[in-house]
C-alpha atoms as a PDB file:
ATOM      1  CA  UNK A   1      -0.825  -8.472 -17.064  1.00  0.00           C
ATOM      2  CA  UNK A   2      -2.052  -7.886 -13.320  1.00  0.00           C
ATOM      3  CA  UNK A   3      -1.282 -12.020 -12.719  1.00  0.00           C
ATOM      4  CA  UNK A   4       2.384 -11.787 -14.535  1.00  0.00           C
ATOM      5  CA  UNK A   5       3.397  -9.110 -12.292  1.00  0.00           C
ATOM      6  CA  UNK A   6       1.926 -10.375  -9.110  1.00  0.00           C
ATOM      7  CA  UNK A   7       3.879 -13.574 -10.304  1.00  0.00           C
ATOM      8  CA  UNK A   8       7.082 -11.443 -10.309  1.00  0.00           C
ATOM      9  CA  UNK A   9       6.866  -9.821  -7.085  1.00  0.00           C
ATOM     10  CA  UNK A  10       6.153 -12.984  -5.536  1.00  0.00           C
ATOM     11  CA  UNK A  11       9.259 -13.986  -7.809  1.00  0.00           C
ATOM     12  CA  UNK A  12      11.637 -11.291  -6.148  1.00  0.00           C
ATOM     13  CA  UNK A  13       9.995 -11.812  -2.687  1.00  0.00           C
ATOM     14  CA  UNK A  14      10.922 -15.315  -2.780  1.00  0.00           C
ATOM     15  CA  UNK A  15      14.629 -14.474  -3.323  1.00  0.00           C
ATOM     16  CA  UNK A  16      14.998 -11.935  -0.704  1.00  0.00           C
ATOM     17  CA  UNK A  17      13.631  -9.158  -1.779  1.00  0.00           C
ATOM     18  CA  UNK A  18      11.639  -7.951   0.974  1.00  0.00           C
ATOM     19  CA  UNK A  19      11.253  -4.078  -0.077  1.00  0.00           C
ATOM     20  CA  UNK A  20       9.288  -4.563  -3.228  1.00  0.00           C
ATOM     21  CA  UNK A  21       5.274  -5.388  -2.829  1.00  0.00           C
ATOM     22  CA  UNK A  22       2.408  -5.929  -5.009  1.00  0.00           C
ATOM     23  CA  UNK A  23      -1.170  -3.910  -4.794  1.00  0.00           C
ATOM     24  CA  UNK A  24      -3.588  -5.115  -7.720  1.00  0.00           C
ATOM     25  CA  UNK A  25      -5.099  -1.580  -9.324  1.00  0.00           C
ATOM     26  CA  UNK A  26      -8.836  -3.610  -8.903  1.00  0.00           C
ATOM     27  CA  UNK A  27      -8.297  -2.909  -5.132  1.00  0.00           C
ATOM     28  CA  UNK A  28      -7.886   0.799  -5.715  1.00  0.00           C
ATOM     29  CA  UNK A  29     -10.643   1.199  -8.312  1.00  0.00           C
ATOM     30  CA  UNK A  30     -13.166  -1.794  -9.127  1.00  0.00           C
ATOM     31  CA  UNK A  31     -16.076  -2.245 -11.718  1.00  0.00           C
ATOM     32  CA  UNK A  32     -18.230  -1.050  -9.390  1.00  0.00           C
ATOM     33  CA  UNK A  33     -16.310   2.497  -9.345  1.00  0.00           C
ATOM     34  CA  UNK A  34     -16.666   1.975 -13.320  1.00  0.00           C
ATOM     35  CA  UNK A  35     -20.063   1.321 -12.944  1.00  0.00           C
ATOM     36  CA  UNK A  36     -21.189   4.116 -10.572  1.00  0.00           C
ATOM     37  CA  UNK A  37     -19.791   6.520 -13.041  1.00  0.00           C
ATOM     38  CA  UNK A  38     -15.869   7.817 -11.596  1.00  0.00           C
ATOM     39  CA  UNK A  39     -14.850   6.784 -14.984  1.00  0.00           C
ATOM     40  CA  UNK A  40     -16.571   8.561 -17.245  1.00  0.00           C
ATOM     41  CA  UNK A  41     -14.771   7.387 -20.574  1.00  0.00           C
ATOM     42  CA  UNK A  42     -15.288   3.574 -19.358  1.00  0.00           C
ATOM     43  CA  UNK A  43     -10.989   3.928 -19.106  1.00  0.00           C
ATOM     44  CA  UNK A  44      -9.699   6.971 -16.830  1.00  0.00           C
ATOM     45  CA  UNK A  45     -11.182   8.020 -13.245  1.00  0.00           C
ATOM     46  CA  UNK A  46     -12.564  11.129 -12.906  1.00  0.00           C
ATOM     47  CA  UNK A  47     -11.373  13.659  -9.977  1.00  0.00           C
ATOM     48  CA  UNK A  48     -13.442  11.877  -7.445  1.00  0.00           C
ATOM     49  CA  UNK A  49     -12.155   8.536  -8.988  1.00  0.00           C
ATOM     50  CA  UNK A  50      -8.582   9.645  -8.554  1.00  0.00           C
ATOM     51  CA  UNK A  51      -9.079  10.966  -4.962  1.00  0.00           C
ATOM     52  CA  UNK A  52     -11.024   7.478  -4.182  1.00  0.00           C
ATOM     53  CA  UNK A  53      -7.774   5.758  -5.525  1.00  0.00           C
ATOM     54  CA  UNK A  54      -5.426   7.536  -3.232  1.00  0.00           C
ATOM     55  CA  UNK A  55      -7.838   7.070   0.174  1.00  0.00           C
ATOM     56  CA  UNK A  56      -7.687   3.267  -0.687  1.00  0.00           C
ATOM     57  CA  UNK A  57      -3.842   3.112  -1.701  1.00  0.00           C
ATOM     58  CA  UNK A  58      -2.848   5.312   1.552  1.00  0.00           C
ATOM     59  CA  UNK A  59      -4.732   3.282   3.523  1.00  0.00           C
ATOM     60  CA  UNK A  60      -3.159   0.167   1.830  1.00  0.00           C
ATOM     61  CA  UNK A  61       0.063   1.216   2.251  1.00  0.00           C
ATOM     62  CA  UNK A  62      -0.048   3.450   5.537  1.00  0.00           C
ATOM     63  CA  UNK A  63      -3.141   1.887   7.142  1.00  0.00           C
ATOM     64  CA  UNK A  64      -3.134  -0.397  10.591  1.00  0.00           C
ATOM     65  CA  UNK A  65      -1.667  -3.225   8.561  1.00  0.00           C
ATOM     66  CA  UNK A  66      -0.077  -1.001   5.736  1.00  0.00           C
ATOM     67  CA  UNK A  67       2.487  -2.651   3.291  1.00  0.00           C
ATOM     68  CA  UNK A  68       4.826   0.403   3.473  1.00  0.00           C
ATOM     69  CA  UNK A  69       4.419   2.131   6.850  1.00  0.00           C
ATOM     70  CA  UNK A  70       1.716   0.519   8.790  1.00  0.00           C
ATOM     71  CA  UNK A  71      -0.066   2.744  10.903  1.00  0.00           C
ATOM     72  CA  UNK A  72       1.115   5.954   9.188  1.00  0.00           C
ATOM     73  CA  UNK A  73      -1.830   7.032   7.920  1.00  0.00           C
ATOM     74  CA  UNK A  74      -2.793  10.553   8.766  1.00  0.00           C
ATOM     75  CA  UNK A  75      -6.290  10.770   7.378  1.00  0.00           C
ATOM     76  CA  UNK A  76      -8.792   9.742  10.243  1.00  0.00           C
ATOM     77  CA  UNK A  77     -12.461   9.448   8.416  1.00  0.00           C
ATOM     78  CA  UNK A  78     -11.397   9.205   4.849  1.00  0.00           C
ATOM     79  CA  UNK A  79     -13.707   7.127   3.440  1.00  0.00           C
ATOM     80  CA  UNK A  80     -11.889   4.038   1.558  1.00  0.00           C
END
């Protein structure tokens, strides 16, 4: 699923489209998250899963090089 979609984007990139990006969920929350126990059910992130998940999305998307608004990103420290 995650490789048809990226195809997609890169799809509607290619003709034109230059609003719509792609951000793989595996760089928001890994195996390793899984494995150090944010996902308690082996499925859904627990609360610290979901607040790890938005750090690394805000910083993908509003960080120095964000995808949205680079250099937008309000929350000095977070850890990501």
């Amino acid at each position: 699923m995650r490789s048809e979609l990226e195809r997609v984007v890169k799809q509607l990139q290619a003709r034109g489209d230059g609003n719509i990006r792609y951000v793989s969920g595996l760089e928001l929350f890994s195996e390793a998250d899984m494995k150090a126990g944010l996902a308690p059910d082996s499925l859904h992130p627990n609360g610290d899963g979901y607040e790890l998940m938005g750090a690394r999305f805000a910083k993908v998307a509003f960080g120095d090089s964000g995808i949205l608004l680079p250099g937008r990103l309000a929350v000095k420290g977070a850890k990501v």
